[in-house]
PDB file of N, CA and C in Angstrom:
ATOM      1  N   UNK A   1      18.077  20.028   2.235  1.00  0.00           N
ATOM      2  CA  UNK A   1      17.284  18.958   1.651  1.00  0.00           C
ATOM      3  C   UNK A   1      16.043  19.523   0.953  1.00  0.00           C
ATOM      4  N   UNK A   2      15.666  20.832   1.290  1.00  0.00           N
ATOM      5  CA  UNK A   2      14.494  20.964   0.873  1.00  0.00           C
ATOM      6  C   UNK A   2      14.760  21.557  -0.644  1.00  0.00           C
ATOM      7  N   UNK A   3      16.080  22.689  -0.614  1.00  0.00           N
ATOM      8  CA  UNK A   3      16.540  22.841  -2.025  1.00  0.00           C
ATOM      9  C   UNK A   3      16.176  21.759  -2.721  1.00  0.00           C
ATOM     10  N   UNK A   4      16.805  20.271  -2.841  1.00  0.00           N
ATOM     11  CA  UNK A   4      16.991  19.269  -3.839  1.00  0.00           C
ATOM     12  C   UNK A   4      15.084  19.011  -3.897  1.00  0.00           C
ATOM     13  N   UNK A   5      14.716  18.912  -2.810  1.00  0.00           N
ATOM     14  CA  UNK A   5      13.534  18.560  -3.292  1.00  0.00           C
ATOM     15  C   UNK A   5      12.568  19.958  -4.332  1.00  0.00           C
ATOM     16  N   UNK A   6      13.235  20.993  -4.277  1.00  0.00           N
ATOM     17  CA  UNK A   6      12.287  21.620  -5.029  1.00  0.00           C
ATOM     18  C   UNK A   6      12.989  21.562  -6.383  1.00  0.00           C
ATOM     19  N   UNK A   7      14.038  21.622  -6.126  1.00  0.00           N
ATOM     20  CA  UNK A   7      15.280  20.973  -7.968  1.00  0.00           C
ATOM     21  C   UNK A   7      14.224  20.131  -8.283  1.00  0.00           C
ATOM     22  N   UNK A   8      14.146  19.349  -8.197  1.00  0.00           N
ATOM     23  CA  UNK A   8      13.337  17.810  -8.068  1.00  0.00           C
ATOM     24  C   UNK A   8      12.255  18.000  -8.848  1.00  0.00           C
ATOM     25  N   UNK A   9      11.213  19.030  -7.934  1.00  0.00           N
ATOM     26  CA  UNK A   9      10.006  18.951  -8.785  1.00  0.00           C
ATOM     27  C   UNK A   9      10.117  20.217  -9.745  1.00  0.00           C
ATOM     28  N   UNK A  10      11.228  21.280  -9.600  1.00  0.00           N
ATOM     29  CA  UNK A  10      11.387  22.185 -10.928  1.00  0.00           C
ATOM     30  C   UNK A  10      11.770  20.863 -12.595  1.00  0.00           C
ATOM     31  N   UNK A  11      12.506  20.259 -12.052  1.00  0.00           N
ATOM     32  CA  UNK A  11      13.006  19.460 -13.608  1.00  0.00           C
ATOM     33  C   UNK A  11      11.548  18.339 -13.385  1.00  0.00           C
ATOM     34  N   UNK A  12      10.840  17.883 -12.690  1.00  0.00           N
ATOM     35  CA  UNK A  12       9.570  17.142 -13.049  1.00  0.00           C
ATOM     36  C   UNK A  12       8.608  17.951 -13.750  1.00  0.00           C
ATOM     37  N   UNK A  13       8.990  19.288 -13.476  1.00  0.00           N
ATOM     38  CA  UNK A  13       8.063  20.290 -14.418  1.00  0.00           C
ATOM     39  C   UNK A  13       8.796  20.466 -15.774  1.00  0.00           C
ATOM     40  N   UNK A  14       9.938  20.526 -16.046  1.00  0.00           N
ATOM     41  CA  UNK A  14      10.369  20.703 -17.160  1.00  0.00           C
ATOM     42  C   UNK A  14      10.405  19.520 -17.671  1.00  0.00           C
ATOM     43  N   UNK A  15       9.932  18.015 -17.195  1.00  0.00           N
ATOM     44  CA  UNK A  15       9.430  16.838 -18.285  1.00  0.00           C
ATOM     45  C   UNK A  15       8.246  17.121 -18.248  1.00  0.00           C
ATOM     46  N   UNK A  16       7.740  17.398 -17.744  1.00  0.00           N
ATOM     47  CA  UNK A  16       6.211  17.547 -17.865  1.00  0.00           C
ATOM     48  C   UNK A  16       5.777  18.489 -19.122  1.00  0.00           C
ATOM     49  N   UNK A  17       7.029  19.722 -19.358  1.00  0.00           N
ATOM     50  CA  UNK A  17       6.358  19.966 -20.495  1.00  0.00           C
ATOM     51  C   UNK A  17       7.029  19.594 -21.854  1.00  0.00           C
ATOM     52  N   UNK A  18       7.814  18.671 -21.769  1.00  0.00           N
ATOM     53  CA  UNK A  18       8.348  17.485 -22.310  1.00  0.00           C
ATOM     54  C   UNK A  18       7.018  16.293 -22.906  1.00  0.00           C
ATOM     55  N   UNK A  19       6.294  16.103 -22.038  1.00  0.00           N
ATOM     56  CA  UNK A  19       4.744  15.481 -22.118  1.00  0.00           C
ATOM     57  C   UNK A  19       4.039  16.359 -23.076  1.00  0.00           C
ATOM     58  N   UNK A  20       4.045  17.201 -22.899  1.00  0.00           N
ATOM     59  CA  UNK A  20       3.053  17.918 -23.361  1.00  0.00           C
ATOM     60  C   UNK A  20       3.394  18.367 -24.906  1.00  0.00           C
ATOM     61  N   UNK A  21       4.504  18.434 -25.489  1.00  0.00           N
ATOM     62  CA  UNK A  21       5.097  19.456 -26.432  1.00  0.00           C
ATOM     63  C   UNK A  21       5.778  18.480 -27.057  1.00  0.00           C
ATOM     64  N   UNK A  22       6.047  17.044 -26.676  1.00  0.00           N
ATOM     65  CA  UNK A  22       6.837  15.845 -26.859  1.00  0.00           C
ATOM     66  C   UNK A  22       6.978  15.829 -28.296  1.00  0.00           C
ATOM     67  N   UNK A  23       8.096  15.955 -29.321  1.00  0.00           N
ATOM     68  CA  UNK A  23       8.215  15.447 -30.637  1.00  0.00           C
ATOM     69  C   UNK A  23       7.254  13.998 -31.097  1.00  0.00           C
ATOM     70  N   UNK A  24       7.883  13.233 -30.551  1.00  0.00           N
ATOM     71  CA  UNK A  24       7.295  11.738 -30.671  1.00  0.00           C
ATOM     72  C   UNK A  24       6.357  11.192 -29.613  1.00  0.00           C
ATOM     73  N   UNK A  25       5.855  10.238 -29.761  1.00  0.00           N
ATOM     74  CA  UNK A  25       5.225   9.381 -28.520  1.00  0.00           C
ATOM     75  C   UNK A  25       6.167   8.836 -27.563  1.00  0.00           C
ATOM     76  N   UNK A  26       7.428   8.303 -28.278  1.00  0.00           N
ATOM     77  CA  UNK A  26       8.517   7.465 -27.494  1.00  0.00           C
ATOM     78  C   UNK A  26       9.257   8.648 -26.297  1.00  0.00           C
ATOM     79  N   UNK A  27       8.714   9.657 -27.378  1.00  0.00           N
ATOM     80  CA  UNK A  27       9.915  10.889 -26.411  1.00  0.00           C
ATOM     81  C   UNK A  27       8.775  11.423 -25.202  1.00  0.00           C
ATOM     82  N   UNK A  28       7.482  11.133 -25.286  1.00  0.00           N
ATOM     83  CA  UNK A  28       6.503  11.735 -24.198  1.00  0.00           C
ATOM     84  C   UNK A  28       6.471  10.345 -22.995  1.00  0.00           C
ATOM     85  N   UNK A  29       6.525   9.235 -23.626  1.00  0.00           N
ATOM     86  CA  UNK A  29       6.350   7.738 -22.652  1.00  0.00           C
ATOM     87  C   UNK A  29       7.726   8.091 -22.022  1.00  0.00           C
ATOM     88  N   UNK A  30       9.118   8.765 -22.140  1.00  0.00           N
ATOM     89  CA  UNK A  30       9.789   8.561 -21.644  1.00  0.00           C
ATOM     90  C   UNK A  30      10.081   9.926 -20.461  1.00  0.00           C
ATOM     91  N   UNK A  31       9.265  10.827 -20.762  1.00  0.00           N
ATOM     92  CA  UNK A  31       8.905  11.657 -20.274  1.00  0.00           C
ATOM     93  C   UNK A  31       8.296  11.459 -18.778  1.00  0.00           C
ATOM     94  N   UNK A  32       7.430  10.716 -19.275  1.00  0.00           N
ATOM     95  CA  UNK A  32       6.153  10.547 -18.248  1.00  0.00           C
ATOM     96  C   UNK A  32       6.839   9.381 -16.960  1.00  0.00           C
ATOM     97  N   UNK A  33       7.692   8.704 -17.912  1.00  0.00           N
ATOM     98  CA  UNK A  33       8.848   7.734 -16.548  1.00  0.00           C
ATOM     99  C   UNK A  33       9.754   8.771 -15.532  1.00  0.00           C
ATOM    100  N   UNK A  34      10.156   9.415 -16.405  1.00  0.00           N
ATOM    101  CA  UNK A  34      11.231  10.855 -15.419  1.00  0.00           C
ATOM    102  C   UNK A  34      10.537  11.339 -14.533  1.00  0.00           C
ATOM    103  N   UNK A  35       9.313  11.415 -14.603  1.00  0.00           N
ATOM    104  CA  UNK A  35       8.400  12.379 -14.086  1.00  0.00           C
ATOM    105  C   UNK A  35       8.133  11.465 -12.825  1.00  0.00           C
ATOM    106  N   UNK A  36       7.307  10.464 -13.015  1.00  0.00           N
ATOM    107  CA  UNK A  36       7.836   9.200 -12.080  1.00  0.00           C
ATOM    108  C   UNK A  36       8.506   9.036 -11.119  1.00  0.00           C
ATOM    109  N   UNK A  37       9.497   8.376 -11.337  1.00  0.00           N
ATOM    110  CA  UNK A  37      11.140   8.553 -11.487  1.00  0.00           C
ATOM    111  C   UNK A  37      11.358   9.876 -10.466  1.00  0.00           C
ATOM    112  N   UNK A  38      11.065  10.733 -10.850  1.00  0.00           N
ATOM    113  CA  UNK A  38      11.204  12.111  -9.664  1.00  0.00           C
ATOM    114  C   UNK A  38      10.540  12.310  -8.444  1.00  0.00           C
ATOM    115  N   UNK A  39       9.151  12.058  -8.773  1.00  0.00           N
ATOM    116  CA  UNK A  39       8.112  12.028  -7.775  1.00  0.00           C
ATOM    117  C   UNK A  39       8.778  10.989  -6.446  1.00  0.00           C
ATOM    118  N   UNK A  40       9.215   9.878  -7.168  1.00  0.00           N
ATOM    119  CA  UNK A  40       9.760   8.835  -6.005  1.00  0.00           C
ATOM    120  C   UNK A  40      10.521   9.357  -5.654  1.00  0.00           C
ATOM    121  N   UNK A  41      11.630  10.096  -5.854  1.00  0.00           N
ATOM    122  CA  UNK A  41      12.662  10.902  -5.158  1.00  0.00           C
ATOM    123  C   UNK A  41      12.136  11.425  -3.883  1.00  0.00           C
ATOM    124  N   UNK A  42      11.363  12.040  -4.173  1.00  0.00           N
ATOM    125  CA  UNK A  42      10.747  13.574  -3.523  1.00  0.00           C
ATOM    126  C   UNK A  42       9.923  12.781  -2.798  1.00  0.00           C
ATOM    127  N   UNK A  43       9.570  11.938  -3.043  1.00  0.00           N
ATOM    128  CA  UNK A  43       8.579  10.740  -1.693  1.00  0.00           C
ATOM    129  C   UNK A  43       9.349  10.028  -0.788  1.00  0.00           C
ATOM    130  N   UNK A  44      10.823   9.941  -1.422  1.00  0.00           N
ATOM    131  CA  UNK A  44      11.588   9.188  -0.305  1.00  0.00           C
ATOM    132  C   UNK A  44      12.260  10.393   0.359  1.00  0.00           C
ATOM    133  N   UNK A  45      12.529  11.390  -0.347  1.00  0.00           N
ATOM    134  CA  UNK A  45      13.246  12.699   0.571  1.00  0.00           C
ATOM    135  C   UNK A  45      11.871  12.932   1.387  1.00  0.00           C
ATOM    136  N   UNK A  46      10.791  12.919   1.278  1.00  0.00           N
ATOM    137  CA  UNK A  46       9.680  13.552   2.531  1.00  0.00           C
ATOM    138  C   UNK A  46       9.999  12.952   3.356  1.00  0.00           C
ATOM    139  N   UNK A  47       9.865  11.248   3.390  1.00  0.00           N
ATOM    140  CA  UNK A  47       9.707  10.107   4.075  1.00  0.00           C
ATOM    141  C   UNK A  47      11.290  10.332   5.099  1.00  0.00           C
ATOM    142  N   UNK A  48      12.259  10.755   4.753  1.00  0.00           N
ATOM    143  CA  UNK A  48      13.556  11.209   5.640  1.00  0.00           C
ATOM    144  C   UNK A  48      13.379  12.060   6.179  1.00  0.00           C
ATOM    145  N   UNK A  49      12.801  13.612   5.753  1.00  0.00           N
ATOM    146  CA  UNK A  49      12.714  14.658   6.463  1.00  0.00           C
ATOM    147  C   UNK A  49      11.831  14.490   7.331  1.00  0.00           C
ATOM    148  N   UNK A  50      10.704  14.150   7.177  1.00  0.00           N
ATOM    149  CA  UNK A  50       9.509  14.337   8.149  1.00  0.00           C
ATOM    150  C   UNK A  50       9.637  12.859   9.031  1.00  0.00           C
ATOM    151  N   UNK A  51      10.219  11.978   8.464  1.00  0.00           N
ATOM    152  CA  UNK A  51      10.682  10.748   9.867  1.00  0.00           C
ATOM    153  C   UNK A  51       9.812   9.846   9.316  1.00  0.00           C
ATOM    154  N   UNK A  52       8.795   9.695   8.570  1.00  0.00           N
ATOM    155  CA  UNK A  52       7.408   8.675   8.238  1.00  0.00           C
ATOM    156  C   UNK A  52       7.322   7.951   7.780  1.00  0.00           C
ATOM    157  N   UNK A  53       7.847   6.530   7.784  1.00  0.00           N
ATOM    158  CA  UNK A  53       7.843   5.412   7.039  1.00  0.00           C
ATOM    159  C   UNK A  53       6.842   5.130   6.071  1.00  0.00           C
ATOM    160  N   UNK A  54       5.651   5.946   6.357  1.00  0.00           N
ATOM    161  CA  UNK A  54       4.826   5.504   5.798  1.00  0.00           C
ATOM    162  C   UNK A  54       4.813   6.259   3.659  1.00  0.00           C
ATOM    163  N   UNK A  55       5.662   7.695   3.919  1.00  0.00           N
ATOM    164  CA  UNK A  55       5.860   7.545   2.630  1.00  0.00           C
ATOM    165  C   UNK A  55       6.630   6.262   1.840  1.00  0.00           C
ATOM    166  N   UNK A  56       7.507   6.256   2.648  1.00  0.00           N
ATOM    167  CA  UNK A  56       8.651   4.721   1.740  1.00  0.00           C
ATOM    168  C   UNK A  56       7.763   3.885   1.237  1.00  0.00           C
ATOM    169  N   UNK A  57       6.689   3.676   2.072  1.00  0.00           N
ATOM    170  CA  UNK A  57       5.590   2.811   1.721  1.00  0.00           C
ATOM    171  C   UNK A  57       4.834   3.275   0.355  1.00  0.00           C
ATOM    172  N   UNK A  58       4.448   4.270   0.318  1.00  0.00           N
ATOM    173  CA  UNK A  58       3.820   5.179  -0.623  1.00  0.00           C
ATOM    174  C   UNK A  58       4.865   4.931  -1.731  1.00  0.00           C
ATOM    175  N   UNK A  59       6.110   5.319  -1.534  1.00  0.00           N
ATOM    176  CA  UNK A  59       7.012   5.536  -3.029  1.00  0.00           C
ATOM    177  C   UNK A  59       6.731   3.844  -3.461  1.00  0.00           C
ATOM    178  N   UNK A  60       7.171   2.909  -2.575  1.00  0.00           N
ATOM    179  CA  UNK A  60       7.535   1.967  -3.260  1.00  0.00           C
ATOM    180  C   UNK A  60       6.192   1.345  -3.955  1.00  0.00           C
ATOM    181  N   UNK A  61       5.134   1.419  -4.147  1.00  0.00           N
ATOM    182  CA  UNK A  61       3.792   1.104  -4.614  1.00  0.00           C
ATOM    183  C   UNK A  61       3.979   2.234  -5.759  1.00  0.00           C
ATOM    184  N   UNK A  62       3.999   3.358  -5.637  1.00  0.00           N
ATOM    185  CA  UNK A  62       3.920   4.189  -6.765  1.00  0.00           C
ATOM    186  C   UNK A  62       5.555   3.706  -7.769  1.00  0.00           C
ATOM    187  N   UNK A  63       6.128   3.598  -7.254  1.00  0.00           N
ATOM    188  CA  UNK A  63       7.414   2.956  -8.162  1.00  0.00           C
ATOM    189  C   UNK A  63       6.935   1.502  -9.200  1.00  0.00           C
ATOM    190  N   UNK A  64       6.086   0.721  -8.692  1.00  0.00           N
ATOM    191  CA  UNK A  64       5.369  -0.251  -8.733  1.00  0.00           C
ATOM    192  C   UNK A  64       4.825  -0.261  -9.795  1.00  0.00           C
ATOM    193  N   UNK A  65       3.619   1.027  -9.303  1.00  0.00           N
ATOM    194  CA  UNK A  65       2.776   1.810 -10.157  1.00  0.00           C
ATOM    195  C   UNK A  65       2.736   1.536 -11.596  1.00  0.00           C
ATOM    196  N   UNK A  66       4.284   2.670 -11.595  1.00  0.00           N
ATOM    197  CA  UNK A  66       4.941   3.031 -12.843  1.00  0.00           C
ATOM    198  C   UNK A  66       5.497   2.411 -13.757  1.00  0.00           C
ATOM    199  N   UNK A  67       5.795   1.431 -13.049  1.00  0.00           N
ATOM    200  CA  UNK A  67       6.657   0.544 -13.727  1.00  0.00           C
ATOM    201  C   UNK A  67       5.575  -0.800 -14.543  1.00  0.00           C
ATOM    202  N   UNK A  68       4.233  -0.980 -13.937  1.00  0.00           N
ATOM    203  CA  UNK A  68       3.887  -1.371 -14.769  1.00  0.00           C
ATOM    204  C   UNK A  68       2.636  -0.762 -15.935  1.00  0.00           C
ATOM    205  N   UNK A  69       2.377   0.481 -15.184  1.00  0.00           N
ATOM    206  CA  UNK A  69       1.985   1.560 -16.550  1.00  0.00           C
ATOM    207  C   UNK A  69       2.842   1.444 -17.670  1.00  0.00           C
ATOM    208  N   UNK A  70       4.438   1.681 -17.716  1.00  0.00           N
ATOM    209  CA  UNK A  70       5.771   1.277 -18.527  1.00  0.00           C
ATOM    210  C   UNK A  70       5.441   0.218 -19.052  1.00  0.00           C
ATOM    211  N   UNK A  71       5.022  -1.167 -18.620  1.00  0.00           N
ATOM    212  CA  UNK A  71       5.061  -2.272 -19.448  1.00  0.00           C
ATOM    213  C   UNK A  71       3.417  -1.949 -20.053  1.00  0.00           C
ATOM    214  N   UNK A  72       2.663  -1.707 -19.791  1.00  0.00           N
ATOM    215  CA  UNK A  72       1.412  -1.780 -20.301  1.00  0.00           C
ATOM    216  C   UNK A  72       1.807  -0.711 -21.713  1.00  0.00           C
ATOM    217  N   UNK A  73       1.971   0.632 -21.508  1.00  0.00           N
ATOM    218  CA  UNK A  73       2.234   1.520 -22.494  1.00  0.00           C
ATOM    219  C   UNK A  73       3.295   0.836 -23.368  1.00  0.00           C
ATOM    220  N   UNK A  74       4.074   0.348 -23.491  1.00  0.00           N
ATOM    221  CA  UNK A  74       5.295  -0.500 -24.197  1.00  0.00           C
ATOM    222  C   UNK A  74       4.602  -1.486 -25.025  1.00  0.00           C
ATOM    223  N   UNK A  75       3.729  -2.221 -24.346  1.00  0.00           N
ATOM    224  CA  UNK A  75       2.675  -3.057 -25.230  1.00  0.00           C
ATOM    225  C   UNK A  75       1.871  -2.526 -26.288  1.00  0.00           C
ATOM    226  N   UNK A  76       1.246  -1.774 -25.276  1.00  0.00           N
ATOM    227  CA  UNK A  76       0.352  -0.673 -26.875  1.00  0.00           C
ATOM    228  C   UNK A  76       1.495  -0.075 -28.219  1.00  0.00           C
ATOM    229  N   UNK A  77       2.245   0.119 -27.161  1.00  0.00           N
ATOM    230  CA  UNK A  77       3.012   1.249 -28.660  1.00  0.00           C
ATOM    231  C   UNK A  77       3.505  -0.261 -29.673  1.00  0.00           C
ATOM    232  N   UNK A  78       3.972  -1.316 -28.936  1.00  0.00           N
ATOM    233  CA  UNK A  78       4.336  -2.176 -29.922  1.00  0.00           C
ATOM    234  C   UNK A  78       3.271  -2.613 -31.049  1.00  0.00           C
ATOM    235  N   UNK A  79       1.962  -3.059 -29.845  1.00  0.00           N
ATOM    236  CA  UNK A  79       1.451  -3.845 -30.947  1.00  0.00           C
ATOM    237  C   UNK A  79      -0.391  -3.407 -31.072  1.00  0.00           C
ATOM    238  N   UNK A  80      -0.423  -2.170 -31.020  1.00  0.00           N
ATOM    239  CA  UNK A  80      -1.524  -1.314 -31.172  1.00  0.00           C
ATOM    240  C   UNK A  80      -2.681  -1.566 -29.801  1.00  0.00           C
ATOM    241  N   UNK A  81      -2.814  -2.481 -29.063  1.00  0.00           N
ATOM    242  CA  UNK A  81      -3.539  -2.986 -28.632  1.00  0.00           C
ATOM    243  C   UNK A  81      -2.981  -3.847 -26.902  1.00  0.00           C
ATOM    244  N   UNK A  82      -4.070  -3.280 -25.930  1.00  0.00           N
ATOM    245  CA  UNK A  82      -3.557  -3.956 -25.254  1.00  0.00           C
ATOM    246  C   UNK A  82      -4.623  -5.462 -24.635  1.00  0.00           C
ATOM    247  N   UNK A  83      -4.085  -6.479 -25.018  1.00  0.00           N
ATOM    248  CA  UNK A  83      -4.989  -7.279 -24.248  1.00  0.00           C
ATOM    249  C   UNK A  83      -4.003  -8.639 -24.034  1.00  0.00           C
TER     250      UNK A  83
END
């Protein structure tokens, strides 16, 4: 388990420099979801290995998180502005 979790955060590093080096904006916002997207992995694999409910707790707020950073950033890119 601990292999996958370091797979995990090796390819969260290789979006990350996906973020950074991103062709487009669309291709870095989608970046920055994977990255996300991974982290929750690796928060619910802790939360199994180490026994602690209290990550599950953690992922699912940061899943949360993300998801409405996603709608907020989706707004801007549409319509320049968020309000």
């Amino acid at each position: 388990m601990i292999g996958v979790m370091i797979a995990l955060l090796l390819f969260a590093g290789g979006c990350l420099f996906r973020v950074l080096r991103g062709p487009t904006l669309l291709d870095r916002v989608a970046a920055i979801d994977a990255v996300g997207v991974l982290l929750t992995l690796v928060l619910v694999l802790l939360a199994h290995l180490l026994e602690r409910v209290i990550f599950l707790d953690i992922a699912m707020v940061y899943a949360l998180l993300m998801f409405a950073d996603l709608l907020i950033i989706s707004k801007f890119i549409e319509k320049g502005e968020v309000s």
